[in-house]
PDB file of N, CA and C in Angstrom:
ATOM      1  N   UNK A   1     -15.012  24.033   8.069  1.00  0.00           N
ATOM      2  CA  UNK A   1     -15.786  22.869   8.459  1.00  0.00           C
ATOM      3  C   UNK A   1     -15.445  21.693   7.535  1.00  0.00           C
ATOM      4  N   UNK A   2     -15.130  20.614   8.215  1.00  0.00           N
ATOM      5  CA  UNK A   2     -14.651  19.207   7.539  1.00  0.00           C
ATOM      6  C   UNK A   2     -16.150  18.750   6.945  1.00  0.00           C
ATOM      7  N   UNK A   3     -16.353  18.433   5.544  1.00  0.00           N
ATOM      8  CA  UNK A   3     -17.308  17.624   5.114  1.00  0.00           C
ATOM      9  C   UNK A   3     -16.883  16.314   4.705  1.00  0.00           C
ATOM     10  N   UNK A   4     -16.687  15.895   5.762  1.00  0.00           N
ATOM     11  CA  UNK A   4     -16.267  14.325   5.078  1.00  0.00           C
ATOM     12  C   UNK A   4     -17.054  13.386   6.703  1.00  0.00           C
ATOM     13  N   UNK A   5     -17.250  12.310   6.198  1.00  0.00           N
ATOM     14  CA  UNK A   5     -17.254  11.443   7.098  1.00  0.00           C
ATOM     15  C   UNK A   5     -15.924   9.835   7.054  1.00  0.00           C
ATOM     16  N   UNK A   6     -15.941   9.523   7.845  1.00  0.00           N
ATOM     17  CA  UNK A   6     -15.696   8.108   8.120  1.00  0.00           C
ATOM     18  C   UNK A   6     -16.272   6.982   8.098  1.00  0.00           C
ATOM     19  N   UNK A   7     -15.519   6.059   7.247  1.00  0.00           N
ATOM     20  CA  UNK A   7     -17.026   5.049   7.056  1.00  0.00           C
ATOM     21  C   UNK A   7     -15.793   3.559   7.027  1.00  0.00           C
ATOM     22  N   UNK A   8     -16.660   2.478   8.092  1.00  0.00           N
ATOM     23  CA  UNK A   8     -15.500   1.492   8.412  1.00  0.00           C
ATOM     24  C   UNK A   8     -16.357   0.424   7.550  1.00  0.00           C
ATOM     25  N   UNK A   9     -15.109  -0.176   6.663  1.00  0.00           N
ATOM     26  CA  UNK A   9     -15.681  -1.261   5.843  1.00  0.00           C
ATOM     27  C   UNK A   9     -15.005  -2.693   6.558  1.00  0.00           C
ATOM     28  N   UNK A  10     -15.432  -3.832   7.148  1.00  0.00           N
ATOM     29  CA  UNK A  10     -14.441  -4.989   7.308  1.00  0.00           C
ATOM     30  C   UNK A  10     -14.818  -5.869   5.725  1.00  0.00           C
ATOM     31  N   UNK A  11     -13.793  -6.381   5.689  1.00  0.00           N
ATOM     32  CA  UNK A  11     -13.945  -7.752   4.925  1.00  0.00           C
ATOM     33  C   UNK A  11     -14.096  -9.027   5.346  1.00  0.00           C
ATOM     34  N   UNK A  12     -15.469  -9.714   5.034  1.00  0.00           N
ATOM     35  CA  UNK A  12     -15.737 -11.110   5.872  1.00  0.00           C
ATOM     36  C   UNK A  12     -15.814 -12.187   4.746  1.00  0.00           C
ATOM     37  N   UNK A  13     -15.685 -13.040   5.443  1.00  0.00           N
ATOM     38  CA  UNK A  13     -15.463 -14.804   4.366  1.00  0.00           C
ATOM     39  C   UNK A  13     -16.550 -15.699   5.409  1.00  0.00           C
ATOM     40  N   UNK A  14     -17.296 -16.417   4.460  1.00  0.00           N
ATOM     41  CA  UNK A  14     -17.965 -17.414   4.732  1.00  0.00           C
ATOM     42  C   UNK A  14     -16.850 -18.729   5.688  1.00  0.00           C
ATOM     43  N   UNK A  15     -18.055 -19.205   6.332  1.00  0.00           N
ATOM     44  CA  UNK A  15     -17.355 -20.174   6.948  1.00  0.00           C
ATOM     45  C   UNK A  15     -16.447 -21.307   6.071  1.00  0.00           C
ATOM     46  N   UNK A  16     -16.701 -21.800   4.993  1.00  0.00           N
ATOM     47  CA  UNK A  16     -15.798 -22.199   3.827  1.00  0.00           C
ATOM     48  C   UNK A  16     -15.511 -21.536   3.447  1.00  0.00           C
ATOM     49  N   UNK A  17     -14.578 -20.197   3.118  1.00  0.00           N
ATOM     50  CA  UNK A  17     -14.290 -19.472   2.248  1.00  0.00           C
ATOM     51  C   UNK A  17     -14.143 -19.722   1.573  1.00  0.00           C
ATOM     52  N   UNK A  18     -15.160 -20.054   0.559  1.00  0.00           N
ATOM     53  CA  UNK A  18     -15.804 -19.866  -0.730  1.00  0.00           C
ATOM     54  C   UNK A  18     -16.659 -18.044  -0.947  1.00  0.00           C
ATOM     55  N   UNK A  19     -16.544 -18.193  -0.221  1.00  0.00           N
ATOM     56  CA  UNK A  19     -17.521 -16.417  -0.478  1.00  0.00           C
ATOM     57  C   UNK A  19     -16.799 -15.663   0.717  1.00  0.00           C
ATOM     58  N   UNK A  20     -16.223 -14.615  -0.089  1.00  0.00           N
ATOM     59  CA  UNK A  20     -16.002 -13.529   0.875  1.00  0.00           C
ATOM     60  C   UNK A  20     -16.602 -12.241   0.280  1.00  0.00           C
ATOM     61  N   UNK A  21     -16.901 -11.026   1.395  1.00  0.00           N
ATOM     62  CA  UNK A  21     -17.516  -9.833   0.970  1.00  0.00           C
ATOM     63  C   UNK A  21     -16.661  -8.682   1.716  1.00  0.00           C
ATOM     64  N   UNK A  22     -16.664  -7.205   0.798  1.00  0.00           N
ATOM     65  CA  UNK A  22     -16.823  -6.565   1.802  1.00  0.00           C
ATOM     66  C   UNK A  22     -17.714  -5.982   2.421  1.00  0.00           C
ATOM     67  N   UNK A  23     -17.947  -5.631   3.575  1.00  0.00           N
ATOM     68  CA  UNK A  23     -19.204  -4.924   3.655  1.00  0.00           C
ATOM     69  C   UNK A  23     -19.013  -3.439   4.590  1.00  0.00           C
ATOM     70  N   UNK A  24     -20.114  -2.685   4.123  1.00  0.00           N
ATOM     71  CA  UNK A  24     -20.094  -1.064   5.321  1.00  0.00           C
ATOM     72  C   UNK A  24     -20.637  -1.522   6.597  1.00  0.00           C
ATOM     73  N   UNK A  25     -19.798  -1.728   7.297  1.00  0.00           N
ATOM     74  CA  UNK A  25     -20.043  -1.800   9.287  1.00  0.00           C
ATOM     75  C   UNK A  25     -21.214  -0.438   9.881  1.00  0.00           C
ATOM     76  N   UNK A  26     -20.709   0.529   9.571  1.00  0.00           N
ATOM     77  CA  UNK A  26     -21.010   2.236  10.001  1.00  0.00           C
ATOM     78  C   UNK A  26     -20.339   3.090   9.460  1.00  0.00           C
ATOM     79  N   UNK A  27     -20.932   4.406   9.776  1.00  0.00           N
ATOM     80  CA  UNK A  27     -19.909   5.186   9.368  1.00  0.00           C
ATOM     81  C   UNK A  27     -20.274   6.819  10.684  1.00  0.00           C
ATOM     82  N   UNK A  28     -19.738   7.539  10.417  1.00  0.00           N
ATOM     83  CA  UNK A  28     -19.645   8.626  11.930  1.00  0.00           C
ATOM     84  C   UNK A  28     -20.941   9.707  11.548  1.00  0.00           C
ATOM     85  N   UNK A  29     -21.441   9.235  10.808  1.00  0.00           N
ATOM     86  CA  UNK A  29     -23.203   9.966  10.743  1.00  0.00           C
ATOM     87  C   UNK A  29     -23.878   9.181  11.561  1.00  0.00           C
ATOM     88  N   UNK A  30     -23.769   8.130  11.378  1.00  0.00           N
ATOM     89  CA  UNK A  30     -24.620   7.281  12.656  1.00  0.00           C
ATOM     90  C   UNK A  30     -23.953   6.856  13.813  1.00  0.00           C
ATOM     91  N   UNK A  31     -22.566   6.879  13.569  1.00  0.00           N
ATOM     92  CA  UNK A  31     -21.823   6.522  14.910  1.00  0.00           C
ATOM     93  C   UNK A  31     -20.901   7.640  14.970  1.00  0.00           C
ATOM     94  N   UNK A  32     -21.137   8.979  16.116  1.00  0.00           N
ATOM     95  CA  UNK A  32     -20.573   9.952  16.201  1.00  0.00           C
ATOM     96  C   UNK A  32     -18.908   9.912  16.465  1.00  0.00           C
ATOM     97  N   UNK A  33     -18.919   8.641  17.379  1.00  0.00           N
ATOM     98  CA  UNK A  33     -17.543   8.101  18.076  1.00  0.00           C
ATOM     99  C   UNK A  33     -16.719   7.517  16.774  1.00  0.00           C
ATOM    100  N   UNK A  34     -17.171   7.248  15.302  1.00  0.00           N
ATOM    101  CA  UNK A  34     -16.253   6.536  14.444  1.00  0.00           C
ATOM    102  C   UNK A  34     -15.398   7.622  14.304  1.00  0.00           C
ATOM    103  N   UNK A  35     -14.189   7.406  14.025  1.00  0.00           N
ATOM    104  CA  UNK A  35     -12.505   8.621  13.745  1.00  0.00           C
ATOM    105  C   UNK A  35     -11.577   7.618  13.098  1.00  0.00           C
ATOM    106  N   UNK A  36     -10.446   8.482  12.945  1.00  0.00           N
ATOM    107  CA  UNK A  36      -9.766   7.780  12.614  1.00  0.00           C
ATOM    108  C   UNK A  36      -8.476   6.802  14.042  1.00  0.00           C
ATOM    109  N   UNK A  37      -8.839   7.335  15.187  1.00  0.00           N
ATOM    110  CA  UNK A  37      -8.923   6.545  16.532  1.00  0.00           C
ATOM    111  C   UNK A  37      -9.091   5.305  16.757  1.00  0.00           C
ATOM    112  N   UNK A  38     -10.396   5.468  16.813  1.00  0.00           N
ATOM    113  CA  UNK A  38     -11.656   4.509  17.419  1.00  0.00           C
ATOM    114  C   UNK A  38     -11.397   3.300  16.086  1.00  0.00           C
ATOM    115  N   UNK A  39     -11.381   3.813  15.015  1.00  0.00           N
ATOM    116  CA  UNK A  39     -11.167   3.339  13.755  1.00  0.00           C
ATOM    117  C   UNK A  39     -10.076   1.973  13.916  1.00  0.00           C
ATOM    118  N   UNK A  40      -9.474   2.123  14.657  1.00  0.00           N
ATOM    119  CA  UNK A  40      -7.906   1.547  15.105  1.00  0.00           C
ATOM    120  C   UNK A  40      -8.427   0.379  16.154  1.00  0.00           C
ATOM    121  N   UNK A  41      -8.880   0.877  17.153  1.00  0.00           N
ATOM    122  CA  UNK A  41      -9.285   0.763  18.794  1.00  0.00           C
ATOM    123  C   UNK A  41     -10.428   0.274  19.045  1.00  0.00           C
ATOM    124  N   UNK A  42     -11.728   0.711  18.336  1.00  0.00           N
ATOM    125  CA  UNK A  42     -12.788  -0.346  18.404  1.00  0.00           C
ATOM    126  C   UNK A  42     -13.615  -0.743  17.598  1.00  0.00           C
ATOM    127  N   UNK A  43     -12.853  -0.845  16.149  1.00  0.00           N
ATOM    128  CA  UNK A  43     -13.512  -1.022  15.091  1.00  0.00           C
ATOM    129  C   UNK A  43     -13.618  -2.731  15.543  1.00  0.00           C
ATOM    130  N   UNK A  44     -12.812  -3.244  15.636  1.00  0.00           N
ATOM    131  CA  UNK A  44     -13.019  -5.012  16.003  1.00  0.00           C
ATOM    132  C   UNK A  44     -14.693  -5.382  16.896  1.00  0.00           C
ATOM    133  N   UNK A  45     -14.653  -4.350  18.281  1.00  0.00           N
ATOM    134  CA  UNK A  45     -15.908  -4.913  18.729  1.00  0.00           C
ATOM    135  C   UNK A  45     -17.151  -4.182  17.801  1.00  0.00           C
ATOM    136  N   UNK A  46     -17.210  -3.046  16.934  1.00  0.00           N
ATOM    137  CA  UNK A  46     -18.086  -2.829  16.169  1.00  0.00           C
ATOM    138  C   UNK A  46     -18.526  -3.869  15.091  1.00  0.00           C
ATOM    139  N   UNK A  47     -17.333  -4.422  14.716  1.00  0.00           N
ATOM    140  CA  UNK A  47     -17.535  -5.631  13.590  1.00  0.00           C
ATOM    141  C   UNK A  47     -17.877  -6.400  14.381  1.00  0.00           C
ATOM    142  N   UNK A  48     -17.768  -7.096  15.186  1.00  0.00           N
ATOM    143  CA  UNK A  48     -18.267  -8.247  16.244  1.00  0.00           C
ATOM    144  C   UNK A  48     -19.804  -8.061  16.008  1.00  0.00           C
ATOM    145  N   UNK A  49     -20.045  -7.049  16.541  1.00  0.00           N
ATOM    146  CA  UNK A  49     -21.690  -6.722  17.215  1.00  0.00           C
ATOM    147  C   UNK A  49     -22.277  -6.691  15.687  1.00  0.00           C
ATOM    148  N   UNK A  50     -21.756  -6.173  14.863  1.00  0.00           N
ATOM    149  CA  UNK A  50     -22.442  -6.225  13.364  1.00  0.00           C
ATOM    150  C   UNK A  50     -22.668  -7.342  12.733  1.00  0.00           C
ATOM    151  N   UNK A  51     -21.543  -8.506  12.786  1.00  0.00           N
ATOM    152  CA  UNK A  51     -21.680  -9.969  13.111  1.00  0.00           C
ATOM    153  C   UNK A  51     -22.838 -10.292  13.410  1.00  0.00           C
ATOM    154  N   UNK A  52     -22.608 -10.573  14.519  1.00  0.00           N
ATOM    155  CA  UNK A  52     -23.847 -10.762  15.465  1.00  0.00           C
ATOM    156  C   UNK A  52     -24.961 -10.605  15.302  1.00  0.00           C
ATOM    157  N   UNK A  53     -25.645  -9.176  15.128  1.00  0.00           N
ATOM    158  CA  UNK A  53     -26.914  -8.945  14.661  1.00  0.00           C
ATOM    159  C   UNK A  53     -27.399  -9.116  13.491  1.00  0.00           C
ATOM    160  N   UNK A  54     -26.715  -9.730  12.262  1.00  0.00           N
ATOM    161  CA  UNK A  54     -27.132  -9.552  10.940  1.00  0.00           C
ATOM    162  C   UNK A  54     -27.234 -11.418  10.639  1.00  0.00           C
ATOM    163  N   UNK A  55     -28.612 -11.520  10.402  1.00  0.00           N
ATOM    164  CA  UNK A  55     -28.639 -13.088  10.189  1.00  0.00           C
ATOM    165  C   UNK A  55     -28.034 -13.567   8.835  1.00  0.00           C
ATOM    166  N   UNK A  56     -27.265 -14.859   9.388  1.00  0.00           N
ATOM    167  CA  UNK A  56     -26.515 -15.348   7.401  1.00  0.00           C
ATOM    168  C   UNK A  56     -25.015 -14.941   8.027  1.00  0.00           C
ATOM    169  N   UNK A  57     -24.520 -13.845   8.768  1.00  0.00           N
ATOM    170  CA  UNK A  57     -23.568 -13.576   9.045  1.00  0.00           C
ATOM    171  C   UNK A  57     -22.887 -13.785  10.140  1.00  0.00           C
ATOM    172  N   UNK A  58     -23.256 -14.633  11.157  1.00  0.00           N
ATOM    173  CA  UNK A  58     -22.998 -14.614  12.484  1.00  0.00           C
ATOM    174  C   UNK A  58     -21.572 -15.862  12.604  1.00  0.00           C
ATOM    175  N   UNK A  59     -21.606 -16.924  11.504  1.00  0.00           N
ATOM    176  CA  UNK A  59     -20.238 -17.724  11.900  1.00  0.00           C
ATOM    177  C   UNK A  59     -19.621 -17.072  10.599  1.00  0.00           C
ATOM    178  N   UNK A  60     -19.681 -16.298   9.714  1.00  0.00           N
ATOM    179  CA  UNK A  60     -18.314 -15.209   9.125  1.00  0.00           C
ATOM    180  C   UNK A  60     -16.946 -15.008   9.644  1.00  0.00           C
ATOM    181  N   UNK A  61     -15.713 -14.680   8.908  1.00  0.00           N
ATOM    182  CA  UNK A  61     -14.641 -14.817   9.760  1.00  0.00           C
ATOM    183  C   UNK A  61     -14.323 -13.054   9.071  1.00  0.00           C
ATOM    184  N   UNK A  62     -13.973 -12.511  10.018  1.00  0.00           N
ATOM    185  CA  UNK A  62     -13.413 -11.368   9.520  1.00  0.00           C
ATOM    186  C   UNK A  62     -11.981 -11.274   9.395  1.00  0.00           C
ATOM    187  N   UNK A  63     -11.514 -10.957   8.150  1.00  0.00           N
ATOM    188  CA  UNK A  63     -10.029 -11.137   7.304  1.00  0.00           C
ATOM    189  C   UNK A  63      -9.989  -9.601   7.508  1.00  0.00           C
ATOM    190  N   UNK A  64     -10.163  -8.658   8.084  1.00  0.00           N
ATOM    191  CA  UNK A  64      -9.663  -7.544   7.956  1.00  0.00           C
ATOM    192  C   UNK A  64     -10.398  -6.645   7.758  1.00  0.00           C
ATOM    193  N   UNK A  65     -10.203  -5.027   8.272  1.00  0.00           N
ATOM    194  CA  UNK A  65     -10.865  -3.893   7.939  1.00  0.00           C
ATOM    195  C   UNK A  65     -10.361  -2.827   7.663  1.00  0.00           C
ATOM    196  N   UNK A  66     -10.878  -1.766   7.118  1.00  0.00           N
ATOM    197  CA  UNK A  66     -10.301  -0.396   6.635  1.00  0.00           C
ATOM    198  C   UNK A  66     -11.322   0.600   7.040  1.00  0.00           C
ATOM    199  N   UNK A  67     -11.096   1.823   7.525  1.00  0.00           N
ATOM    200  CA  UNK A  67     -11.426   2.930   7.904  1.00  0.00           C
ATOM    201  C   UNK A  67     -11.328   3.936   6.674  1.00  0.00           C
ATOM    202  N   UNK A  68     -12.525   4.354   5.719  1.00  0.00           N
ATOM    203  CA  UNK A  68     -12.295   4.976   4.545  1.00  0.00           C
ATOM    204  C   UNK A  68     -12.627   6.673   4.951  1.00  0.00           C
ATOM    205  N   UNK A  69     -12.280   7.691   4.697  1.00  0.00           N
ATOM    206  CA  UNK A  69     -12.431   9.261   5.013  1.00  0.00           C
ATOM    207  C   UNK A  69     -13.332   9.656   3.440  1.00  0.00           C
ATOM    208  N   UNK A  70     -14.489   9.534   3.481  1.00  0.00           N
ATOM    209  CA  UNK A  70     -15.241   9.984   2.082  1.00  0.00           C
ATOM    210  C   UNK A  70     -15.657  11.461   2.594  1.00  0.00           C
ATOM    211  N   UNK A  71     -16.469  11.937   1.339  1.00  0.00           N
ATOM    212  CA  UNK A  71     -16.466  13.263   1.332  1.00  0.00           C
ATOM    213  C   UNK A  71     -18.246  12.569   1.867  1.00  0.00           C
ATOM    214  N   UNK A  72     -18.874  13.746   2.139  1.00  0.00           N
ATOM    215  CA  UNK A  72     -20.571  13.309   3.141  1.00  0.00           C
ATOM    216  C   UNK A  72     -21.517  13.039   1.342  1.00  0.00           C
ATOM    217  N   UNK A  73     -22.100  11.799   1.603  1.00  0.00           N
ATOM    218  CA  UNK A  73     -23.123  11.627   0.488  1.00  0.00           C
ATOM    219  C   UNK A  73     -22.081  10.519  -0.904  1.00  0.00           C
ATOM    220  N   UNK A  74     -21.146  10.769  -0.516  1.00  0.00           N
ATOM    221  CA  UNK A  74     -20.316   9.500  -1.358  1.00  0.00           C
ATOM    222  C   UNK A  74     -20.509   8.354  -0.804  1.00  0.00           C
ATOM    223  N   UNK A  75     -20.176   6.879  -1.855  1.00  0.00           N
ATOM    224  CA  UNK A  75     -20.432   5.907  -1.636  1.00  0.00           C
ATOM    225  C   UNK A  75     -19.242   5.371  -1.539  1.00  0.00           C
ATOM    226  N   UNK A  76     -18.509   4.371  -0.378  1.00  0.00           N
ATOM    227  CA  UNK A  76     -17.767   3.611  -0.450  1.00  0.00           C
ATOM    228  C   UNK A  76     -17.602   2.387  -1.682  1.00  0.00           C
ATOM    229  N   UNK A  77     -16.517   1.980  -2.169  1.00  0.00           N
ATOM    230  CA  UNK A  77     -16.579   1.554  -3.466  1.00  0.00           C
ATOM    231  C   UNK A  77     -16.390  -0.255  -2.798  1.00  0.00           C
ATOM    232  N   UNK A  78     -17.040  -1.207  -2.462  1.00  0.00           N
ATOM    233  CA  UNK A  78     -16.954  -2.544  -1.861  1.00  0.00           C
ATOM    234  C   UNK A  78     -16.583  -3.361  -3.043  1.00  0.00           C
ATOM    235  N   UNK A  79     -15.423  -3.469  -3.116  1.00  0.00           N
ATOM    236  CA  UNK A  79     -14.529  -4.245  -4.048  1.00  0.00           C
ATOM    237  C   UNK A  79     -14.950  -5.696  -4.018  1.00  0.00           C
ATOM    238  N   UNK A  80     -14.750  -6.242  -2.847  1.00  0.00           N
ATOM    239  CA  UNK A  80     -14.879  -7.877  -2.595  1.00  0.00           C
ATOM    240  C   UNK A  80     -15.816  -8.221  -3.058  1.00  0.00           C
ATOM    241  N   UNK A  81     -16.320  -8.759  -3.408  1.00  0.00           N
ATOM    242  CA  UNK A  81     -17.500  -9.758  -3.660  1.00  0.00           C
ATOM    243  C   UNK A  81     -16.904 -10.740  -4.922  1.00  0.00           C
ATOM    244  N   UNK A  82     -16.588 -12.413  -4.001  1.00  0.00           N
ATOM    245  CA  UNK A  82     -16.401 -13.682  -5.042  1.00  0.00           C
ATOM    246  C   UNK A  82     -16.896 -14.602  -3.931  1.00  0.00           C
TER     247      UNK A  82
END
């Protein structure tokens, strides 16, 4: 039995990029469908909709994302923050 999950981080920048972050989108404990697939294929409209619903974040530009394979109960390590 695999104990790991998947956990998709994008990296977003303020509308001046002056501030960019990274942040945790989901990960496949709460989204059964995250893989390393989907990871590829619909991580973009997951970041969209995460956009979207999170106020402060909705005109953000997303510079990119990564699909991390942690072991279950580890923390993704979110580098970005300036």
């Amino acid at each position: 039995m695999d104990l790991r999950i998947f956990v998709l981080v994008a990296s977003l920048c303020s509308p001046s990029g002056q501030s960019c972050e990274d942040k945790k989108i989901d990960d496949s404990e709460t989204r059964p469908a995250l893989n390393e697939i989907s990871c590829v294929y619909s991580a973009g409209l997951w970041i969209a909709d995460w956009v979207r619903t999170h106020p402060g974040y909705e005109d953000w530009r997303v510079m990119g994302h990564k699909c991390l394979r942690l072991k279950i109960g580890e923390q993704p390590v979110l580098t970005r923050t300036f």
